[in-house]
N, C-alpha and C. Protein backbone atom coordinates (compact mmCIF):
# COMPACT_ATOMS: atom_id res chain seq x y z
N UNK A 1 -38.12 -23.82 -22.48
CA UNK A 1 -38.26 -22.69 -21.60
C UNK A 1 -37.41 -22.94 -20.36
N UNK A 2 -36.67 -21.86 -19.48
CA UNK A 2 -35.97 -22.24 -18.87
C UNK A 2 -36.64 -21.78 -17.59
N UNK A 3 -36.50 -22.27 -16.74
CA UNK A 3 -37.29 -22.07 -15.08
C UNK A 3 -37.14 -20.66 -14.54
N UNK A 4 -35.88 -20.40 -14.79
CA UNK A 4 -35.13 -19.47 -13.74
C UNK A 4 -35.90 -18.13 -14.56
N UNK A 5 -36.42 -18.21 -16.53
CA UNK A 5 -36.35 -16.77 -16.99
C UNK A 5 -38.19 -17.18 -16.70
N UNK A 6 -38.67 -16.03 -16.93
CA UNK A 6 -39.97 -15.69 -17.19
C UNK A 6 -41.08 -16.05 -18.07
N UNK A 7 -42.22 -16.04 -18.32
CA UNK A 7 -42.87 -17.31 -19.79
C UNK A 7 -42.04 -16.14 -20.98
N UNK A 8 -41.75 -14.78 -20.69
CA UNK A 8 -41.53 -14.28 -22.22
C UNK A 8 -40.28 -14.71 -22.90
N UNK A 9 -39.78 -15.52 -21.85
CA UNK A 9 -38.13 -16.08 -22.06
C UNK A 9 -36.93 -14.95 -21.50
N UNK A 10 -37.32 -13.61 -20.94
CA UNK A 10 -36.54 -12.92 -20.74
C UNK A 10 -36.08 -13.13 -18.85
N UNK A 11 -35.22 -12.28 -18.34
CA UNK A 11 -35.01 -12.87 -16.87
C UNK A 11 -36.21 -12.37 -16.29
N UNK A 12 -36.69 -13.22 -15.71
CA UNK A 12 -37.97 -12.85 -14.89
C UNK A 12 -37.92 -12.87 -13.52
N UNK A 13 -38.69 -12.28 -12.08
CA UNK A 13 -38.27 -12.82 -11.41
C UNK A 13 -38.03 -14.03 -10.48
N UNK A 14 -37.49 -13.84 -9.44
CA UNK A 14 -36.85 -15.04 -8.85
C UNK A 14 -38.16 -15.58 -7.88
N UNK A 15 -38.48 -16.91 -8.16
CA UNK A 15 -39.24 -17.25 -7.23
C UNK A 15 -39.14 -16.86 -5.57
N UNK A 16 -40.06 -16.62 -4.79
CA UNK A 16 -40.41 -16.18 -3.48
C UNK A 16 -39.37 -17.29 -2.54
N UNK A 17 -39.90 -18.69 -2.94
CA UNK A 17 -39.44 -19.11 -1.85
C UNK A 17 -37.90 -19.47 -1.94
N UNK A 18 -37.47 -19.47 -3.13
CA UNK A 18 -35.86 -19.68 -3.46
C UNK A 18 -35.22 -18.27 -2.83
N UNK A 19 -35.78 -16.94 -3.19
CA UNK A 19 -35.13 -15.83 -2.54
C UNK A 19 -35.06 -15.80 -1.43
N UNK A 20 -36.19 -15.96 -0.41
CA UNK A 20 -36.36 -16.08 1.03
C UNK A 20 -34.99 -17.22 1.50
N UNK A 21 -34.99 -18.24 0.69
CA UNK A 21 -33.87 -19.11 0.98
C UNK A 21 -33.01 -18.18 1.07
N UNK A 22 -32.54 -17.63 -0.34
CA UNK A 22 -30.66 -16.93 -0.37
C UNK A 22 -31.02 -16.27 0.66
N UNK A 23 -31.89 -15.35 1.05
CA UNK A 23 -31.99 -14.40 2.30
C UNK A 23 -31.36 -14.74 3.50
N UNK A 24 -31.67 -15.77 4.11
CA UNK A 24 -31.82 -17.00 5.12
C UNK A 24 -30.37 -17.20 5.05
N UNK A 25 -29.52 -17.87 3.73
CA UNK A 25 -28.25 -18.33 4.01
C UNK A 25 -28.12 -17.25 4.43
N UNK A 26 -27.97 -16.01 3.45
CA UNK A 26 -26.79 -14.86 3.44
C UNK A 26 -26.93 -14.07 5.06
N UNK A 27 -28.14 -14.11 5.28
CA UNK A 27 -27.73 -13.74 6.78
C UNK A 27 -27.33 -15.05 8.01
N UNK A 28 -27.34 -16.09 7.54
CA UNK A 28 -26.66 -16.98 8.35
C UNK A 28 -25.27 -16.73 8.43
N UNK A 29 -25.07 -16.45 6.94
CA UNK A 29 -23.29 -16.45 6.57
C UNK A 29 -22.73 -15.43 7.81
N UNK A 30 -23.61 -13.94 7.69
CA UNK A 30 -23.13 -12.76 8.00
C UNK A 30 -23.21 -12.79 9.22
N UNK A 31 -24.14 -13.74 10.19
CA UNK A 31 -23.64 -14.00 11.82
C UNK A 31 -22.78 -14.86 11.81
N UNK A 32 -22.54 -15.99 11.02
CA UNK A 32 -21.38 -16.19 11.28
C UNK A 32 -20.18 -15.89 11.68
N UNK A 33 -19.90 -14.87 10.40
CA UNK A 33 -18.54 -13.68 10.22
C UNK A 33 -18.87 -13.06 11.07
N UNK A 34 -19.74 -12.26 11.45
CA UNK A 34 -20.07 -11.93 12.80
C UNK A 34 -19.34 -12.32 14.32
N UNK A 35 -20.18 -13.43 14.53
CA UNK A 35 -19.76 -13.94 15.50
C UNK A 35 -18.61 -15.09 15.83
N UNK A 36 -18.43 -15.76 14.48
CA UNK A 36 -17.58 -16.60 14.70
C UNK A 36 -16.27 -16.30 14.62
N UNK A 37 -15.61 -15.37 14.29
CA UNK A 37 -14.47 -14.76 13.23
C UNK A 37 -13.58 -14.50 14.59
N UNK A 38 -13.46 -14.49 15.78
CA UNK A 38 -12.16 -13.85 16.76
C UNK A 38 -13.20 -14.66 17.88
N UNK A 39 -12.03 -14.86 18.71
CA UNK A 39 -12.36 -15.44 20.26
C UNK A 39 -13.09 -14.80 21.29
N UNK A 40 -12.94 -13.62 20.89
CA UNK A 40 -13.90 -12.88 22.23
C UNK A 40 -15.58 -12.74 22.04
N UNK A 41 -15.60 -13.05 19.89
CA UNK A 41 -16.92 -12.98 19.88
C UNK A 41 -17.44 -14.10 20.43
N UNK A 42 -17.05 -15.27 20.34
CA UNK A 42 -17.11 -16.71 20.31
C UNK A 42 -17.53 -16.62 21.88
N UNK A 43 -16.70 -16.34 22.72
CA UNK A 43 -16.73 -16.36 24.36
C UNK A 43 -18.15 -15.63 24.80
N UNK A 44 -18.23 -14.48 23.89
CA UNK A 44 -19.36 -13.47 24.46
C UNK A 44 -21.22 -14.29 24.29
N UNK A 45 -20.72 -15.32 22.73
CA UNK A 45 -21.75 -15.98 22.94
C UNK A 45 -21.95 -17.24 23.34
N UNK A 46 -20.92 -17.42 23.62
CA UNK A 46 -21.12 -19.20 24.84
C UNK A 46 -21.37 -18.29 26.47
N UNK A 47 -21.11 -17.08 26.28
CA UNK A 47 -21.72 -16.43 27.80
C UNK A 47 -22.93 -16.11 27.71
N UNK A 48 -24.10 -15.91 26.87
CA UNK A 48 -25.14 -15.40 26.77
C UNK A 48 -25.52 -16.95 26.41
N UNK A 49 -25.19 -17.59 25.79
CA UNK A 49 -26.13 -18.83 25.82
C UNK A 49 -25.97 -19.82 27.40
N UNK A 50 -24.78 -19.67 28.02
CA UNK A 50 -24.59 -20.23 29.62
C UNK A 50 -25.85 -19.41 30.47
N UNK A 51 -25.75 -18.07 30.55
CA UNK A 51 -26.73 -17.04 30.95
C UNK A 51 -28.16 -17.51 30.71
N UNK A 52 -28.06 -17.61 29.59
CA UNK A 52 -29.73 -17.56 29.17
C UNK A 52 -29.95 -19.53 29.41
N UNK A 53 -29.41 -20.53 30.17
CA UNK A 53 -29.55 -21.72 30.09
C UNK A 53 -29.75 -21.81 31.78
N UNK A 54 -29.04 -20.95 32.00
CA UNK A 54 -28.93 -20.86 33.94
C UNK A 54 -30.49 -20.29 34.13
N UNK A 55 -30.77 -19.23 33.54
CA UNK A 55 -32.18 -18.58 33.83
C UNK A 55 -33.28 -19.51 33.43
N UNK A 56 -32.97 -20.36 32.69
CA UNK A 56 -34.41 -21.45 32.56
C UNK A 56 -34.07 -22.50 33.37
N UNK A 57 -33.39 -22.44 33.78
CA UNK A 57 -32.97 -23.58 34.82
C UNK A 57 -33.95 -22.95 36.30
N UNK A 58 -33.31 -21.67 36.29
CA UNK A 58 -33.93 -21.22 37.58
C UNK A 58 -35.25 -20.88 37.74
N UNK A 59 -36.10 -20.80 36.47
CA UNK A 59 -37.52 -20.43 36.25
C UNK A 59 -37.47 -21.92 36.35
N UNK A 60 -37.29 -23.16 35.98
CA UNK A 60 -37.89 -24.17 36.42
C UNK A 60 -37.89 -24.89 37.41
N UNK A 61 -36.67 -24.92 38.39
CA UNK A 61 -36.58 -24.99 39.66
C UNK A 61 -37.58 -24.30 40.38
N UNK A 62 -37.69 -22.97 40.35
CA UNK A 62 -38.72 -22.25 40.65
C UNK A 62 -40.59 -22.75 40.40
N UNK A 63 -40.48 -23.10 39.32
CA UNK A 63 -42.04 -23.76 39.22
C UNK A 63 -42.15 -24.58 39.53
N UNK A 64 -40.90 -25.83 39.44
CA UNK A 64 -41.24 -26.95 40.55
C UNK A 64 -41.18 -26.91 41.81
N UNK A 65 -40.69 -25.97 42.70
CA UNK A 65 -40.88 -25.69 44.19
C UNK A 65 -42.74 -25.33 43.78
N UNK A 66 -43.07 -24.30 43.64
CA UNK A 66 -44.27 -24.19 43.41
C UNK A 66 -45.00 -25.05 43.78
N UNK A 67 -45.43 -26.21 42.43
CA UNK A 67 -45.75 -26.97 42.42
C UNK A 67 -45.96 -28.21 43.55
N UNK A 68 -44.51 -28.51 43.86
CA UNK A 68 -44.14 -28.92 45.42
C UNK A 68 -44.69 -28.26 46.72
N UNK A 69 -44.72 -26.61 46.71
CA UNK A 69 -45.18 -26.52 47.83
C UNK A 69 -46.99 -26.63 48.03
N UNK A 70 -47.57 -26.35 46.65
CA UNK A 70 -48.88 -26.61 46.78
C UNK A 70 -49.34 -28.17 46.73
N UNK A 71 -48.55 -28.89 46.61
CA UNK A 71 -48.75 -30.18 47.35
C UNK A 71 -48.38 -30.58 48.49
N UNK A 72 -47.84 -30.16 49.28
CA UNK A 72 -47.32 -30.19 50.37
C UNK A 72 -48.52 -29.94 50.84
N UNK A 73 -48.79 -28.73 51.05
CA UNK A 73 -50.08 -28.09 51.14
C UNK A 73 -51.38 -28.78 51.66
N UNK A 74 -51.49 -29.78 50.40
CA UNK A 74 -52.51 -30.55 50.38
C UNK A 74 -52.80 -31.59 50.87
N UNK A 75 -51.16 -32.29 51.15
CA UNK A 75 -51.39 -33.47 51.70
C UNK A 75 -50.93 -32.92 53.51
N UNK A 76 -50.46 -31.90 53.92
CA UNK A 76 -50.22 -31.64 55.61
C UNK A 76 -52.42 -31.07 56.17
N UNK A 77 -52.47 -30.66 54.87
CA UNK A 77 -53.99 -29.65 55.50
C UNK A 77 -54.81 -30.89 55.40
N UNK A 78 -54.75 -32.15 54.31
CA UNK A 78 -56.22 -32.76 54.62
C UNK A 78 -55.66 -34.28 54.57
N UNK A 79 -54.60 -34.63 54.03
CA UNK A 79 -54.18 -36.35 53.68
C UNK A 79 -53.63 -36.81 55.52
N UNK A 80 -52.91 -35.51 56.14
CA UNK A 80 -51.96 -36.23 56.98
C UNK A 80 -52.80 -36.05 58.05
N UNK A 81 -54.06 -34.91 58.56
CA UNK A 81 -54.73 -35.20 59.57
C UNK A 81 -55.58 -36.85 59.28
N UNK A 82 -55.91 -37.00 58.33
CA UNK A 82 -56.83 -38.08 58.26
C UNK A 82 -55.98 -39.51 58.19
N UNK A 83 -54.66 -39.66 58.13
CA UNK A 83 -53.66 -40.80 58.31
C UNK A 83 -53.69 -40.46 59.75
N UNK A 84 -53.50 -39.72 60.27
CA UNK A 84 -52.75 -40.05 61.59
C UNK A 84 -54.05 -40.35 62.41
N UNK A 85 -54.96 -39.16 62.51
CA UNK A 85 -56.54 -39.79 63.12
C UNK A 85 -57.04 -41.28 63.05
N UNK A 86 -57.01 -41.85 61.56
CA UNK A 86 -57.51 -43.53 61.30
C UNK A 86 -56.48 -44.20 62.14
N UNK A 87 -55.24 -43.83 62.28
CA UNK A 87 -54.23 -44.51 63.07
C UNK A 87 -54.57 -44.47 64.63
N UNK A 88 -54.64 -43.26 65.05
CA UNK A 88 -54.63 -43.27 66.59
C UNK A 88 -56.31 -43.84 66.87
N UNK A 89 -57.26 -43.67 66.01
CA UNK A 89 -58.76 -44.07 66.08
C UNK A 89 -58.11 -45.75 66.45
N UNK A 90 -57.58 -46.36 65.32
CA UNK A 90 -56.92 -48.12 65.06
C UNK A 90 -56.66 -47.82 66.80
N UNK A 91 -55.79 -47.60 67.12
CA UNK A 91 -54.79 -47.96 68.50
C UNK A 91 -55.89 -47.83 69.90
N UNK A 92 -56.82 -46.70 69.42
CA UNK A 92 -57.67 -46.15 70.66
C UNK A 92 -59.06 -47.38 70.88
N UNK A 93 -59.03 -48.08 69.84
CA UNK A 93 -60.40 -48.79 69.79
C UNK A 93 -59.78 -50.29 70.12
N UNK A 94 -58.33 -50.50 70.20
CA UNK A 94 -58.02 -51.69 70.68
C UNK A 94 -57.14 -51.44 71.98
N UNK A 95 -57.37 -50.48 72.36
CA UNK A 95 -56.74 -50.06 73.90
C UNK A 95 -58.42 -50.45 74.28
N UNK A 96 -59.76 -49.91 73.70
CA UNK A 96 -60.39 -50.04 74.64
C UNK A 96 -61.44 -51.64 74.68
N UNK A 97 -61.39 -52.05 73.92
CA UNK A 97 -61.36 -53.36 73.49
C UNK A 97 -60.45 -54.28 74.40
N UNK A 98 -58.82 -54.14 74.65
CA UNK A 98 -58.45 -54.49 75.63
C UNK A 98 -58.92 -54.34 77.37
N UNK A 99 -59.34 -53.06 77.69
CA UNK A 99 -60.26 -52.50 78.56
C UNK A 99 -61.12 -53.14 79.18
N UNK A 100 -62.29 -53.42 77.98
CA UNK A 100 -63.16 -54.10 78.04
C UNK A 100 -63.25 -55.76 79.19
N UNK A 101 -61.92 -56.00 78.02
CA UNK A 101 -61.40 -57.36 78.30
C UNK A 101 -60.88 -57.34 79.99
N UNK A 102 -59.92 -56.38 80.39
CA UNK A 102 -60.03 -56.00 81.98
C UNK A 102 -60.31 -56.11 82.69
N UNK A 103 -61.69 -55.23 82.05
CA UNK A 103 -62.94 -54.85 83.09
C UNK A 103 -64.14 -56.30 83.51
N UNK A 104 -63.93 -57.36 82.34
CA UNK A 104 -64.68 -58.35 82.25
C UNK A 104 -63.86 -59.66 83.00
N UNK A 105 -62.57 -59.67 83.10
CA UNK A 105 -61.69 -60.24 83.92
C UNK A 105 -61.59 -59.80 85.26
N UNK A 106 -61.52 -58.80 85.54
CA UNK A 106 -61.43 -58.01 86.99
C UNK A 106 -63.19 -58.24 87.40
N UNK A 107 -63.76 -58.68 87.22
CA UNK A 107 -65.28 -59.31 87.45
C UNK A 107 -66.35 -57.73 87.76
N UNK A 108 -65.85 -56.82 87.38
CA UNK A 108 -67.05 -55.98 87.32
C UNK A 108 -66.95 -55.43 89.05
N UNK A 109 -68.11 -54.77 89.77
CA UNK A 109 -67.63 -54.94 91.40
C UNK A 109 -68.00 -56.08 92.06
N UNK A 110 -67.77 -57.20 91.16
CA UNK A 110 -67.55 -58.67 92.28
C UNK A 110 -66.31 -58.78 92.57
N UNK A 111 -65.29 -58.21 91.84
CA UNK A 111 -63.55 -58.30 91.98
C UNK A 111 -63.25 -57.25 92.64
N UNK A 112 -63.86 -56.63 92.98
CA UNK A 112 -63.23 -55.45 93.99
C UNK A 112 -62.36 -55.14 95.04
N UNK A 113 -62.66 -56.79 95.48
CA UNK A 113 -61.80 -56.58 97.00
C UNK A 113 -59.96 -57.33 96.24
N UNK A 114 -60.07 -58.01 95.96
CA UNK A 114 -58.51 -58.71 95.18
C UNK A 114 -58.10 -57.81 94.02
N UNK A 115 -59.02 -57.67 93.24
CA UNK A 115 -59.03 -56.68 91.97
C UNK A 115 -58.85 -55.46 91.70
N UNK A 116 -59.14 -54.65 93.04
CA UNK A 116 -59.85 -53.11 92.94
C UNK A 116 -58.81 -52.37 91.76
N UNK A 117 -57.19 -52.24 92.19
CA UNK A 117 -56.72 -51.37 91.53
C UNK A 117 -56.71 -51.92 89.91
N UNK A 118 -56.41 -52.87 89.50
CA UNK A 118 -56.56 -53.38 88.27
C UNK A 118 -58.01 -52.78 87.30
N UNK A 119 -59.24 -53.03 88.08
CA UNK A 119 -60.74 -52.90 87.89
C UNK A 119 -60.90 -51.09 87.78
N UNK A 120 -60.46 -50.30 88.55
CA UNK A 120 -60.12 -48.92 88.26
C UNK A 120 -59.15 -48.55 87.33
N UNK A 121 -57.89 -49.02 87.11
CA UNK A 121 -57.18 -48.41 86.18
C UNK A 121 -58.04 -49.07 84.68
N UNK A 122 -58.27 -50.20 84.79
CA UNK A 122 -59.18 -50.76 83.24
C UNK A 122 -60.52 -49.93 83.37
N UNK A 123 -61.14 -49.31 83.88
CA UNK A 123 -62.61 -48.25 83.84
C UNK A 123 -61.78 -46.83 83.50
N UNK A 124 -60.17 -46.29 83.77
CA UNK A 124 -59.75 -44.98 83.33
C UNK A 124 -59.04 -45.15 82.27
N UNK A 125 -58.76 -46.44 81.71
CA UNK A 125 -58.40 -46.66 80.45
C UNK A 125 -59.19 -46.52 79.75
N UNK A 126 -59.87 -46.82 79.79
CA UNK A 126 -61.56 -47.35 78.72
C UNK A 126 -62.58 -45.99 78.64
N UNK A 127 -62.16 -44.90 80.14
CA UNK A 127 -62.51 -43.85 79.62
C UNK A 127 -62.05 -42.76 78.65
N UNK A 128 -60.17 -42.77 78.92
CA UNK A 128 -59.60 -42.60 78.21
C UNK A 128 -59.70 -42.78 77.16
N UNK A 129 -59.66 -43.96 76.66
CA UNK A 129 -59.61 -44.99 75.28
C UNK A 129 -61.06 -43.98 74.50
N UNK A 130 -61.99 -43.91 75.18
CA UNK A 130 -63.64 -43.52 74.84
C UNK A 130 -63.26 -41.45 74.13
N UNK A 131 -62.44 -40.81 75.36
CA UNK A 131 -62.09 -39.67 74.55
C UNK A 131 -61.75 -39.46 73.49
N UNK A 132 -60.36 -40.48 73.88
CA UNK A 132 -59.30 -40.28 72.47
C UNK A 132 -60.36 -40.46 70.74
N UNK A 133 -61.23 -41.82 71.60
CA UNK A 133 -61.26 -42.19 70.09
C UNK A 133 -62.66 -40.71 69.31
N UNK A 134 -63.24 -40.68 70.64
CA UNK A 134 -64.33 -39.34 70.08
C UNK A 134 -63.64 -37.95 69.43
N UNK A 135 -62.13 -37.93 69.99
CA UNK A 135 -61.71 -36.75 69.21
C UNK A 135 -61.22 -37.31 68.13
N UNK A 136 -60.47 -38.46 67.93
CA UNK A 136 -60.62 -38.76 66.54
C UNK A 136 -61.30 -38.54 65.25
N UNK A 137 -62.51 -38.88 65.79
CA UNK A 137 -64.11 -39.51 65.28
C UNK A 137 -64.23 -37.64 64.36
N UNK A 138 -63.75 -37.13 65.54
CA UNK A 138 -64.23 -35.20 65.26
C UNK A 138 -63.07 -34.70 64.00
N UNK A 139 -61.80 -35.15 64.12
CA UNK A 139 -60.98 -35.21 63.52
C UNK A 139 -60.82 -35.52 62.27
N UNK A 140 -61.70 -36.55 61.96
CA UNK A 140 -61.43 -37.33 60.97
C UNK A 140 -62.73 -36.60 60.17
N UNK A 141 -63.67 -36.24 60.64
CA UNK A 141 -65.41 -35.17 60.27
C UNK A 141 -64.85 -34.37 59.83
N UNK A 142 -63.94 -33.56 60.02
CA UNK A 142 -63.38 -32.03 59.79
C UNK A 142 -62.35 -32.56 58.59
N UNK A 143 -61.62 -33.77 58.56
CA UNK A 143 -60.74 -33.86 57.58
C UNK A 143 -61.65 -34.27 56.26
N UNK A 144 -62.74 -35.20 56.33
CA UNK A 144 -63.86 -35.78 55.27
C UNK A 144 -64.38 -34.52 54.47
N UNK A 145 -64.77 -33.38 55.48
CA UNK A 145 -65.45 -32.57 54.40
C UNK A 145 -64.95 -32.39 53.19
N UNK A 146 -66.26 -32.56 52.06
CA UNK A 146 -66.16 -32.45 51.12
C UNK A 146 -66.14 -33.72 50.12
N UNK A 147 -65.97 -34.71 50.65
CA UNK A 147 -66.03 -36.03 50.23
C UNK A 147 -66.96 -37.02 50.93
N UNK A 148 -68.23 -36.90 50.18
CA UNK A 148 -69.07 -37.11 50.23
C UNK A 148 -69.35 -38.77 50.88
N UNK A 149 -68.21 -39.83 49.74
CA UNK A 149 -68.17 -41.38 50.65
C UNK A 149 -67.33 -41.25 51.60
N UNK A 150 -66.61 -40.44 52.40
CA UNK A 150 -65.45 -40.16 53.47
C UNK A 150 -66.72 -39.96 54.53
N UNK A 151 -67.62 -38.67 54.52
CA UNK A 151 -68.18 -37.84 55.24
C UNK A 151 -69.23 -39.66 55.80
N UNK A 152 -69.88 -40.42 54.85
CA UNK A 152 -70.62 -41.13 55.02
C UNK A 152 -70.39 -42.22 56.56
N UNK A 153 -68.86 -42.56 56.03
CA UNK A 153 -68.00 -43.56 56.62
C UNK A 153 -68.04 -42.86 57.93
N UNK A 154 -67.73 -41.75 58.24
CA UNK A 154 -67.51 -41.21 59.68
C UNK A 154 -68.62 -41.10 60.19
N UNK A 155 -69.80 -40.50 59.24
CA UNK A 155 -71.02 -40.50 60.15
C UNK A 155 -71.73 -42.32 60.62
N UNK A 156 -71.45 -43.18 59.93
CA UNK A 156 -71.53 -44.25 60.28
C UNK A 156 -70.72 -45.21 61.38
N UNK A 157 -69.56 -44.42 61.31
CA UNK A 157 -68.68 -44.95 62.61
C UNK A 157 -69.49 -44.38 63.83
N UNK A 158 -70.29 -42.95 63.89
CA UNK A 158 -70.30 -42.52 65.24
C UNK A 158 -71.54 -42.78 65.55
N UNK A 159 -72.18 -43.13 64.19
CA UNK A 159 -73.72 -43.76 64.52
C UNK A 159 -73.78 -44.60 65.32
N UNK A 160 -72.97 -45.67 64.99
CA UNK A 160 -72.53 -47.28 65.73
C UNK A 160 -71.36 -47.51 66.79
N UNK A 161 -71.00 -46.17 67.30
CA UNK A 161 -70.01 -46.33 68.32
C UNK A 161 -70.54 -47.00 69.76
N UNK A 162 -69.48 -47.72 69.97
CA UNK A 162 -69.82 -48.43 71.56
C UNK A 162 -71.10 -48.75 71.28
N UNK A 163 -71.84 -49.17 70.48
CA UNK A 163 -73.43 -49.88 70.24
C UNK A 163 -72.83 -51.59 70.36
N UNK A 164 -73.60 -52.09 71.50
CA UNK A 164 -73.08 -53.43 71.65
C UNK A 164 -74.48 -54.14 71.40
């Protein structure tokens, strides 16, 4: 029995997926001749495939700005207040720590008369030092929300502030 004819032995037809094949070449062939056959077709489609390669280029440039700017986003609204606050909190608590040290050298008002201006500018440092670091403290509350071991840490810093 031969494959190609039918069980009655006569031509039968052509299997599905062998036809779908010839289908497949014969219109491959016919864009070919189509398109390949003279230079201007050739040009017209290296211009529509340049075209259509530039536009996914620019839809993805485009989604990665996106992407980029909603991180940006995220780290200017809640990462960079809370870096720079822990930083100036760091600097404000060893300005007043130095202060301290000042105020405990300049003898308190037993140094007053040799000391005075030293003993005043270390009491407007140390008050200073005492603002800065409380707006920090507020700073850093407003940046925590929402993070529950963040929120903890700050309320524990202000629990224990200046507690000697």
């Amino acid at each position: 029995m031969d494959p190609a004819r039918g069980p009655e032995g006569g031509r039968g037809r052509v299997a599905p997926g062998r036809r779908l094949r010839r289908e497949a070449v014969a219109a491959w062939a016919a864009l070919r001749r189509r398109y390949w056959v003279s230079l201007p077709a050739r040009l017209r489609l290296l211009r529509v495939a340049t075209v259509s390669l530039a536009v996914a280029l620019a839809l993805l440039l485009a989604l990665a700005g996106l992407a980029a700017t909603s991180t940006w986003d995220t780290v200017a609204g809640r990462d960079a207040p809370r870096t720079t606050s822990a930083a100036d909190l760091d600097l404000a608590l060893n300005d007043m720590d130095a202060q301290a040290a000042n105020l405990l050298l300049a003898g308190g008002d037993g140094g007053r008369g040799r000391l005075a201006t030293p003993y005043e500018k270390a009491v407007g440092f140390y008050g200073d030092a005492r603002r800065a670091i409380g707006h920090d403290l507020r700073t850093l509350a407003v940046a925590a929300q929402g993070d529950a071991a963040d929120e903890h840490t700050v309320e524990s810093l202000t629990d224990d502030f200046a507690e000697y």
